[in-house]
PDB file of N, CA and C in Angstrom:
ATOM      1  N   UNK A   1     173.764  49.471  63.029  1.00  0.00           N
ATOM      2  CA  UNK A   1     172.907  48.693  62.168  1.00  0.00           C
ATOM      3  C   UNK A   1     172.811  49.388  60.814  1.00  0.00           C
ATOM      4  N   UNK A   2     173.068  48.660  59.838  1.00  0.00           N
ATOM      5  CA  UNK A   2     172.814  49.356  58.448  1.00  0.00           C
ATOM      6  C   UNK A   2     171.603  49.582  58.276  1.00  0.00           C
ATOM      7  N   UNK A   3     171.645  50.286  56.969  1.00  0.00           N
ATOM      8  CA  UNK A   3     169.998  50.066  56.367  1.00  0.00           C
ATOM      9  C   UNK A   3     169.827  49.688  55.641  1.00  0.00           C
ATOM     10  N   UNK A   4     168.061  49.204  55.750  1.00  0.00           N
ATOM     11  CA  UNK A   4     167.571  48.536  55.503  1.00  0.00           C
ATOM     12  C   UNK A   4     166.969  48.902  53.798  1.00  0.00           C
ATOM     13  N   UNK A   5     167.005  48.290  52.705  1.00  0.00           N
ATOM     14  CA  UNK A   5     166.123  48.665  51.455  1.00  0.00           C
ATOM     15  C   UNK A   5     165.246  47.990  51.195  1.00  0.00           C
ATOM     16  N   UNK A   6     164.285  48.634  50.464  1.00  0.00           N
ATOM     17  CA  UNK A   6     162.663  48.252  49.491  1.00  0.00           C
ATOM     18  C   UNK A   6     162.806  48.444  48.704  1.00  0.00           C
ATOM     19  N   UNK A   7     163.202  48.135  47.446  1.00  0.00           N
ATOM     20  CA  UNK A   7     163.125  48.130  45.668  1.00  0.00           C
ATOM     21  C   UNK A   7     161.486  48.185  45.520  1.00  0.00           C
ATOM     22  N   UNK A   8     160.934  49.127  45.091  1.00  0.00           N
ATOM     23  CA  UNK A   8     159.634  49.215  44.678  1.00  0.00           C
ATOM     24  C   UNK A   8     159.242  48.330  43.002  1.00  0.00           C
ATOM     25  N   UNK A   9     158.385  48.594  42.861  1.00  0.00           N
ATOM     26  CA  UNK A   9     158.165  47.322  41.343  1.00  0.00           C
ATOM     27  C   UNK A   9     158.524  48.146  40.253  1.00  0.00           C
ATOM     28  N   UNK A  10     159.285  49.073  39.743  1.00  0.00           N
ATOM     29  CA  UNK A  10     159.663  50.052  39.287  1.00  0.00           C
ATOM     30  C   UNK A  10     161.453  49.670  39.029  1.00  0.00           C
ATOM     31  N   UNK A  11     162.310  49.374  40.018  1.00  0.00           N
ATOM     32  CA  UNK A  11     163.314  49.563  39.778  1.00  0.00           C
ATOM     33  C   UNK A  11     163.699  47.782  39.230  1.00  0.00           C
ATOM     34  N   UNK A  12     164.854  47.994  38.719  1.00  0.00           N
ATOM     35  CA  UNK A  12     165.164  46.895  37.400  1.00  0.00           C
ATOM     36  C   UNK A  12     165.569  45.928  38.535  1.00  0.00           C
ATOM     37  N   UNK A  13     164.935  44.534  38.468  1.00  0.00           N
ATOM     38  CA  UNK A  13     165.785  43.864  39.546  1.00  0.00           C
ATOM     39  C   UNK A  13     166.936  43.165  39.181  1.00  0.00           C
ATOM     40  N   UNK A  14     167.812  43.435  38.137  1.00  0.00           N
ATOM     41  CA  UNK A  14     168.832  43.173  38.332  1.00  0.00           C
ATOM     42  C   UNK A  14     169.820  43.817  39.106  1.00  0.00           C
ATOM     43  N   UNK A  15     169.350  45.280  39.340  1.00  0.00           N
ATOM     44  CA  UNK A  15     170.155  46.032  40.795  1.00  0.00           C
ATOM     45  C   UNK A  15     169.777  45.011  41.664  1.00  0.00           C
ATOM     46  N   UNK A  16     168.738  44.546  42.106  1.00  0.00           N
ATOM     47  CA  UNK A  16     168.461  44.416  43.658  1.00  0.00           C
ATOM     48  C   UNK A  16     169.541  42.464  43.620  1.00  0.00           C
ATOM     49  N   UNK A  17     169.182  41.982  42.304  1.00  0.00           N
ATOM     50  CA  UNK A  17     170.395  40.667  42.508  1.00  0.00           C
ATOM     51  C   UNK A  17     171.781  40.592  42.142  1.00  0.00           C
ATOM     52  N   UNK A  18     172.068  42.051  41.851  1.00  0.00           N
ATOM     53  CA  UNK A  18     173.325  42.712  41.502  1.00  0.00           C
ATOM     54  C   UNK A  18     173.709  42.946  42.975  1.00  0.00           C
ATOM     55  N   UNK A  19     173.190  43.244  43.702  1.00  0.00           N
ATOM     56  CA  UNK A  19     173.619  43.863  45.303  1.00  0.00           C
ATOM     57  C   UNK A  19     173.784  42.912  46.270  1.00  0.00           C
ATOM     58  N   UNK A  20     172.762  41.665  45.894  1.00  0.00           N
ATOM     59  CA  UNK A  20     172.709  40.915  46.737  1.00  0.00           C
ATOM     60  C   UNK A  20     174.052  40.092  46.203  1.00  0.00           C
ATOM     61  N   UNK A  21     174.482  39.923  45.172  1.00  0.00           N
ATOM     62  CA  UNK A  21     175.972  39.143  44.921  1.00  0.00           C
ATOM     63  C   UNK A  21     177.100  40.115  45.431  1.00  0.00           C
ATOM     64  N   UNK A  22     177.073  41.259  45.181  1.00  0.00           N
ATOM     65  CA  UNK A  22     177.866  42.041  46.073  1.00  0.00           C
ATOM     66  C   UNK A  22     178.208  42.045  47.472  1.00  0.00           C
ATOM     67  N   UNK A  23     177.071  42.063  48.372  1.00  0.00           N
ATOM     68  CA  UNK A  23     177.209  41.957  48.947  1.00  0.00           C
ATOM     69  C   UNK A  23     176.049  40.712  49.788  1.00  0.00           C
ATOM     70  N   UNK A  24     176.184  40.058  50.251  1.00  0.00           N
ATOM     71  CA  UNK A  24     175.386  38.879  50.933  1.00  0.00           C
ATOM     72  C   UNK A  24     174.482  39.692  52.633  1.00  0.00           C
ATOM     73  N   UNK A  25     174.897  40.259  53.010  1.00  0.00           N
ATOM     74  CA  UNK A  25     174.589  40.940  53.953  1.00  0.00           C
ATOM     75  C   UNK A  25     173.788  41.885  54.304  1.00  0.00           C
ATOM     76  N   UNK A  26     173.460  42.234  53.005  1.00  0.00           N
ATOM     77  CA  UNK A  26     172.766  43.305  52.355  1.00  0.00           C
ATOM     78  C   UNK A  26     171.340  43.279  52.769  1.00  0.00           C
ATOM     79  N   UNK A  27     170.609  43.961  53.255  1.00  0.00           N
ATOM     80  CA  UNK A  27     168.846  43.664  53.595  1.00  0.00           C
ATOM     81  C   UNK A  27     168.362  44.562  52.693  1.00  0.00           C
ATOM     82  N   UNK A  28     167.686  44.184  51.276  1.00  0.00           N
ATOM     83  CA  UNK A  28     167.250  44.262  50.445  1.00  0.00           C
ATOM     84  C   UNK A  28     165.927  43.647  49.711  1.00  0.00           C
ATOM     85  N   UNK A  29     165.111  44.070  49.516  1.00  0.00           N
ATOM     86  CA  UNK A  29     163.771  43.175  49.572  1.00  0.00           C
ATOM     87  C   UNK A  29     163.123  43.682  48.498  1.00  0.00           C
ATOM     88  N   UNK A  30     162.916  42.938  47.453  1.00  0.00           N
ATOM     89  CA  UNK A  30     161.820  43.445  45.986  1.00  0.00           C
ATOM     90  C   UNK A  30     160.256  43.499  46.074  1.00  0.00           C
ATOM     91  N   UNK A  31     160.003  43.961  45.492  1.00  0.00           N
ATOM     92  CA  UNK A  31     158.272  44.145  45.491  1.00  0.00           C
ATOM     93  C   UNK A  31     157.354  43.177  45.611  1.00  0.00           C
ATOM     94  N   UNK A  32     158.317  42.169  45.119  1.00  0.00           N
ATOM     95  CA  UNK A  32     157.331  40.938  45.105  1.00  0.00           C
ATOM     96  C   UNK A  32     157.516  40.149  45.968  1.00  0.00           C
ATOM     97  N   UNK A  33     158.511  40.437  46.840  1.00  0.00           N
ATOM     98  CA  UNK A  33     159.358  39.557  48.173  1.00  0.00           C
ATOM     99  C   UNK A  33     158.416  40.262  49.356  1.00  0.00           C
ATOM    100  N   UNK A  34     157.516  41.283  49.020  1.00  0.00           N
ATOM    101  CA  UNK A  34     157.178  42.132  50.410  1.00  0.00           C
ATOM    102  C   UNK A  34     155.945  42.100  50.475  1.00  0.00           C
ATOM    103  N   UNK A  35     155.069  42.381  49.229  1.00  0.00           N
ATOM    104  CA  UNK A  35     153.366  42.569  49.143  1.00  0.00           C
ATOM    105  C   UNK A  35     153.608  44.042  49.887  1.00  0.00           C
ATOM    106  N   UNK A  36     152.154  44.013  50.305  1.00  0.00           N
ATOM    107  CA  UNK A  36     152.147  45.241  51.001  1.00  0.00           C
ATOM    108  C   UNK A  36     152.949  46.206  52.353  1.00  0.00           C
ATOM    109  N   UNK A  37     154.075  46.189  52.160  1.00  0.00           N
ATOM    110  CA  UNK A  37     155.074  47.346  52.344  1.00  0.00           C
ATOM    111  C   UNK A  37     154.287  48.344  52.989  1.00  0.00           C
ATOM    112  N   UNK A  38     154.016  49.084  52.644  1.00  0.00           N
ATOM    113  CA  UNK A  38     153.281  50.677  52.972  1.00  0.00           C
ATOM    114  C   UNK A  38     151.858  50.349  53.808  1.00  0.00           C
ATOM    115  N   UNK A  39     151.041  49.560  53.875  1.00  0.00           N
ATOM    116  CA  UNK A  39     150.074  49.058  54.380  1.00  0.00           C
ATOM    117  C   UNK A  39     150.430  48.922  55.743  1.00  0.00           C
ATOM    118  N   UNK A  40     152.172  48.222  55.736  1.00  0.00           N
ATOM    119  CA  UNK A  40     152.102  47.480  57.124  1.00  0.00           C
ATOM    120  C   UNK A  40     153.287  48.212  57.991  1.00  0.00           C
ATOM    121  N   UNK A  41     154.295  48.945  57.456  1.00  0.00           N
ATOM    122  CA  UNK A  41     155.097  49.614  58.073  1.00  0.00           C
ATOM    123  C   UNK A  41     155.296  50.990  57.532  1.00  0.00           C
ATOM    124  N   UNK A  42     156.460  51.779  58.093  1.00  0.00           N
ATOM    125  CA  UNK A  42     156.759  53.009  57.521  1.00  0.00           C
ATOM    126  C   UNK A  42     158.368  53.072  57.021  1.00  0.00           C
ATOM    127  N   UNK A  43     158.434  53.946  56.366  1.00  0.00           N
ATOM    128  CA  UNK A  43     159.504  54.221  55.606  1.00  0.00           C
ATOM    129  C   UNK A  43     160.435  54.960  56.140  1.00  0.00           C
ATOM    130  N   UNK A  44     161.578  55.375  56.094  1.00  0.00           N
ATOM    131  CA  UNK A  44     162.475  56.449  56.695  1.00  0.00           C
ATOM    132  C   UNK A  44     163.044  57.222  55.824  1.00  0.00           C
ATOM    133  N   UNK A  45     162.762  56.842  54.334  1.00  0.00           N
ATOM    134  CA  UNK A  45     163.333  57.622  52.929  1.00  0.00           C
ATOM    135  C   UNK A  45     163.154  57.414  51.787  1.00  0.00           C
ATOM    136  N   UNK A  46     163.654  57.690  50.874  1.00  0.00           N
ATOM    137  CA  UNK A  46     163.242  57.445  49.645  1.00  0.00           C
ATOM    138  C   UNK A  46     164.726  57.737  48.742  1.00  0.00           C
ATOM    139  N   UNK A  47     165.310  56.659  47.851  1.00  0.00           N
ATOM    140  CA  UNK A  47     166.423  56.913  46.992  1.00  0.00           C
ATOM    141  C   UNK A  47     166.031  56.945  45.691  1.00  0.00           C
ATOM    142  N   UNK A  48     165.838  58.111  44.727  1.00  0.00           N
ATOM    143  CA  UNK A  48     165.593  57.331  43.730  1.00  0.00           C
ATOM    144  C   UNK A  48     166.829  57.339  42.698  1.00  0.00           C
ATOM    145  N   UNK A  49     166.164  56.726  41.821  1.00  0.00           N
ATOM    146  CA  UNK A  49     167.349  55.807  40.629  1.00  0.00           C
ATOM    147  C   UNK A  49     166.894  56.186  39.201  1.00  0.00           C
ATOM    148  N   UNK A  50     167.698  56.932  38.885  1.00  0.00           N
ATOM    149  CA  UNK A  50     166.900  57.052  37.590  1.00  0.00           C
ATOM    150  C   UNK A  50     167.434  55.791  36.421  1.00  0.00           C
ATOM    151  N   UNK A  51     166.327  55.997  35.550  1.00  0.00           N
ATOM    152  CA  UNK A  51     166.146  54.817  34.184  1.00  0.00           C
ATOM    153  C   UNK A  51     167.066  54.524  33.558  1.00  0.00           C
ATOM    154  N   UNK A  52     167.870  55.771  33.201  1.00  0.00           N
ATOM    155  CA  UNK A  52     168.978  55.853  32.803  1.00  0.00           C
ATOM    156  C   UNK A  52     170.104  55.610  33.155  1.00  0.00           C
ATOM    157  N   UNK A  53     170.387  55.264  34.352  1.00  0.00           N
ATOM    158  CA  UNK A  53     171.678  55.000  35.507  1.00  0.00           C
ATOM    159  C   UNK A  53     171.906  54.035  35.122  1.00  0.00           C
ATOM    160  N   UNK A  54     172.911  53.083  34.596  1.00  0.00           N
ATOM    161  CA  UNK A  54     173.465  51.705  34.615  1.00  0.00           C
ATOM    162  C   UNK A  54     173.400  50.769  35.557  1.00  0.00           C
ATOM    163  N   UNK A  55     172.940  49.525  35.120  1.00  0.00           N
ATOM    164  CA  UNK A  55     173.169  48.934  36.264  1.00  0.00           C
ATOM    165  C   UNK A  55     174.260  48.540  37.296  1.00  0.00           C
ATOM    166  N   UNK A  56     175.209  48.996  36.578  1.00  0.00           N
ATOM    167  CA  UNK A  56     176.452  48.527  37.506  1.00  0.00           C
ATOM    168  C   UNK A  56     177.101  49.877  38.689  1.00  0.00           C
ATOM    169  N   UNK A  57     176.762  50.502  37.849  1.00  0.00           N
ATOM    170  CA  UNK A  57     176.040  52.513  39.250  1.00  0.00           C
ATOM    171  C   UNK A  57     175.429  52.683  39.501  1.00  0.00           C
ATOM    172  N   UNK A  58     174.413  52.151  39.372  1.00  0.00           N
ATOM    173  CA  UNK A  58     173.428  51.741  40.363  1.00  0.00           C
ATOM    174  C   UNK A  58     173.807  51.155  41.609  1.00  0.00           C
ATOM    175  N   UNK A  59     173.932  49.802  41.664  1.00  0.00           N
ATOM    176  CA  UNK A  59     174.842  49.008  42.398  1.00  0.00           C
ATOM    177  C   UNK A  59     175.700  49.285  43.430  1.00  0.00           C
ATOM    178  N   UNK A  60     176.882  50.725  43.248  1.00  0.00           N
ATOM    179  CA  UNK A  60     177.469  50.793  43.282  1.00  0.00           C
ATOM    180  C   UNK A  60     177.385  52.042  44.533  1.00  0.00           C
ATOM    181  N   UNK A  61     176.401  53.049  43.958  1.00  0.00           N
ATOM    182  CA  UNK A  61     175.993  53.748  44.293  1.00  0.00           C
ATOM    183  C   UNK A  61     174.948  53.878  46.138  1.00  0.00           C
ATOM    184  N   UNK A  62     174.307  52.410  45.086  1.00  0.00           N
ATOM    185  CA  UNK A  62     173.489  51.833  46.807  1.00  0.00           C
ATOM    186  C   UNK A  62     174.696  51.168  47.465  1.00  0.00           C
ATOM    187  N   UNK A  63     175.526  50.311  47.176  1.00  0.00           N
ATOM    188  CA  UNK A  63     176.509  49.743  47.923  1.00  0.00           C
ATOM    189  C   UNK A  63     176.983  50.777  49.320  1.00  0.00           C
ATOM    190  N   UNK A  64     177.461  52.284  48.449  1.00  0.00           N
ATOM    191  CA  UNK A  64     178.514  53.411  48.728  1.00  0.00           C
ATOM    192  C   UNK A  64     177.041  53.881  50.056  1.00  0.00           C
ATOM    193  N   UNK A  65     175.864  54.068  50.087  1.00  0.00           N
ATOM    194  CA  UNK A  65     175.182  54.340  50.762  1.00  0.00           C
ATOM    195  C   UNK A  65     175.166  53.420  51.832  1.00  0.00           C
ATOM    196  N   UNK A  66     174.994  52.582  51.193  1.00  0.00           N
ATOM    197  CA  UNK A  66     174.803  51.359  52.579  1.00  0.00           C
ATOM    198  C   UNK A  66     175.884  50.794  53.496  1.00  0.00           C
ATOM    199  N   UNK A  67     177.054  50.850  53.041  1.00  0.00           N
ATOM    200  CA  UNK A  67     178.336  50.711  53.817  1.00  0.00           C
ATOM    201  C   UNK A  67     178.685  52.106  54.373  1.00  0.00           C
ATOM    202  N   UNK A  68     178.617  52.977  54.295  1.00  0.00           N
ATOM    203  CA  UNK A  68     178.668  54.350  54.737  1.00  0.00           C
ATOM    204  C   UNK A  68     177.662  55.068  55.822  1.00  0.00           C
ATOM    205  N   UNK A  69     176.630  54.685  55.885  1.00  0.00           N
ATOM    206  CA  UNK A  69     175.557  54.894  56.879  1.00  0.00           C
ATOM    207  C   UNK A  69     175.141  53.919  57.768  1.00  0.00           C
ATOM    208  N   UNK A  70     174.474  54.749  58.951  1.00  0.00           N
ATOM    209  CA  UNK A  70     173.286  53.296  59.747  1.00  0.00           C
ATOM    210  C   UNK A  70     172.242  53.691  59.126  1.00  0.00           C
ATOM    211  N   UNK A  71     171.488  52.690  60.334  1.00  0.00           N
ATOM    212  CA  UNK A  71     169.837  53.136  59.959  1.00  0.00           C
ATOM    213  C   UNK A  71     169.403  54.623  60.902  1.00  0.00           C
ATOM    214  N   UNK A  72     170.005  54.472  61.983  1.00  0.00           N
ATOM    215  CA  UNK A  72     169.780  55.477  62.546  1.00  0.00           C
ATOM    216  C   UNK A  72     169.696  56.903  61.644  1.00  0.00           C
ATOM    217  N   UNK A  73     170.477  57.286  60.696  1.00  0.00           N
ATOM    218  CA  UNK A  73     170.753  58.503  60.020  1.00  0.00           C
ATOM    219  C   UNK A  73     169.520  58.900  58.951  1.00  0.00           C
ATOM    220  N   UNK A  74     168.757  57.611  58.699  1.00  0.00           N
ATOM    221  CA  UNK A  74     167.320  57.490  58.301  1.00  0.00           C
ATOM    222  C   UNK A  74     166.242  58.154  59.038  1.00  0.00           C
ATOM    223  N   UNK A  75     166.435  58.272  59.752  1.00  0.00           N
ATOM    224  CA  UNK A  75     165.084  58.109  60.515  1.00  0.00           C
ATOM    225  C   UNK A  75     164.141  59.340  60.277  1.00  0.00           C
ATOM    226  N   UNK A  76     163.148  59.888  59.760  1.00  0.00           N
ATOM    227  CA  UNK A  76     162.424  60.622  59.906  1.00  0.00           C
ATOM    228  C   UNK A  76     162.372  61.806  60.419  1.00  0.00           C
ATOM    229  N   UNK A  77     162.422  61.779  62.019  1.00  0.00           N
ATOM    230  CA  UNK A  77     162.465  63.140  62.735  1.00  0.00           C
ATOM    231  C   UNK A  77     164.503  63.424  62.647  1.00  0.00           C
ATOM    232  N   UNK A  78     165.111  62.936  61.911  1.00  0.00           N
ATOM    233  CA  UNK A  78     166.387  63.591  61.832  1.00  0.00           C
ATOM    234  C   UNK A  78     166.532  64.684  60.964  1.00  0.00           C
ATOM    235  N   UNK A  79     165.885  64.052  59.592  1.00  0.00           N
ATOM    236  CA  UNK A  79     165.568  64.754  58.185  1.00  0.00           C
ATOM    237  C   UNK A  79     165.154  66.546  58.604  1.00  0.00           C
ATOM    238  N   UNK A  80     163.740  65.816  59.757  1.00  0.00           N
ATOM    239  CA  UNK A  80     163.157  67.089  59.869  1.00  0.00           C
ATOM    240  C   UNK A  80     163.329  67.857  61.280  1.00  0.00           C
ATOM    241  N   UNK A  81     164.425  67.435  61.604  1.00  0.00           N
ATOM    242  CA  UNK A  81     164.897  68.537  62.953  1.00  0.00           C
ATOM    243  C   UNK A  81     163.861  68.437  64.429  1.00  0.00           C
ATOM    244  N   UNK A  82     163.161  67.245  64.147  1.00  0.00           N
ATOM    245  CA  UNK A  82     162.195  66.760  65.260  1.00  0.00           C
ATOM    246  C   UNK A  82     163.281  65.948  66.853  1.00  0.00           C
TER     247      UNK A  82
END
């Protein structure tokens, strides 16, 4: 199973409809597609993106993550040897 992303209200959403034309398959969800996120589930990581990154390496970058990993490799107690 791949993983799963949260674009927080912060990152440019033309990554997040840049990814989704890339790829259709993609589980990707914007800030405003979710409401409260953190309220109702938990997280397994955090990518960040800086301001400066282009949008098209951006893109590219999450693509290279997300075709390359599961979700499993996320998970929390992996990070921390639990």
């Amino acid at each position: 199973m791949r993983p799963r992303f949260q674009a927080d209200a912060d990152l440019n959403h033309k990554i997040v409809v840049g990814l989704r034309r890339r790829e259709r398959s993609i589980d990707i969800l914007s800030a405003s597609e979710v409401g409260r996120f953190v309220e109702l589930q938990s997280s397994s990581g955090l990518i960040i993106i800086p301001q400066r990154l282009d949008i098209g390496s951006a893109i590219e970058d999450l693509l290279l993550i997300w075709s390359t990993t599961v979700a499993s490799e996320w998970e929390y107690q992996r990070f921390h040897g639990q």
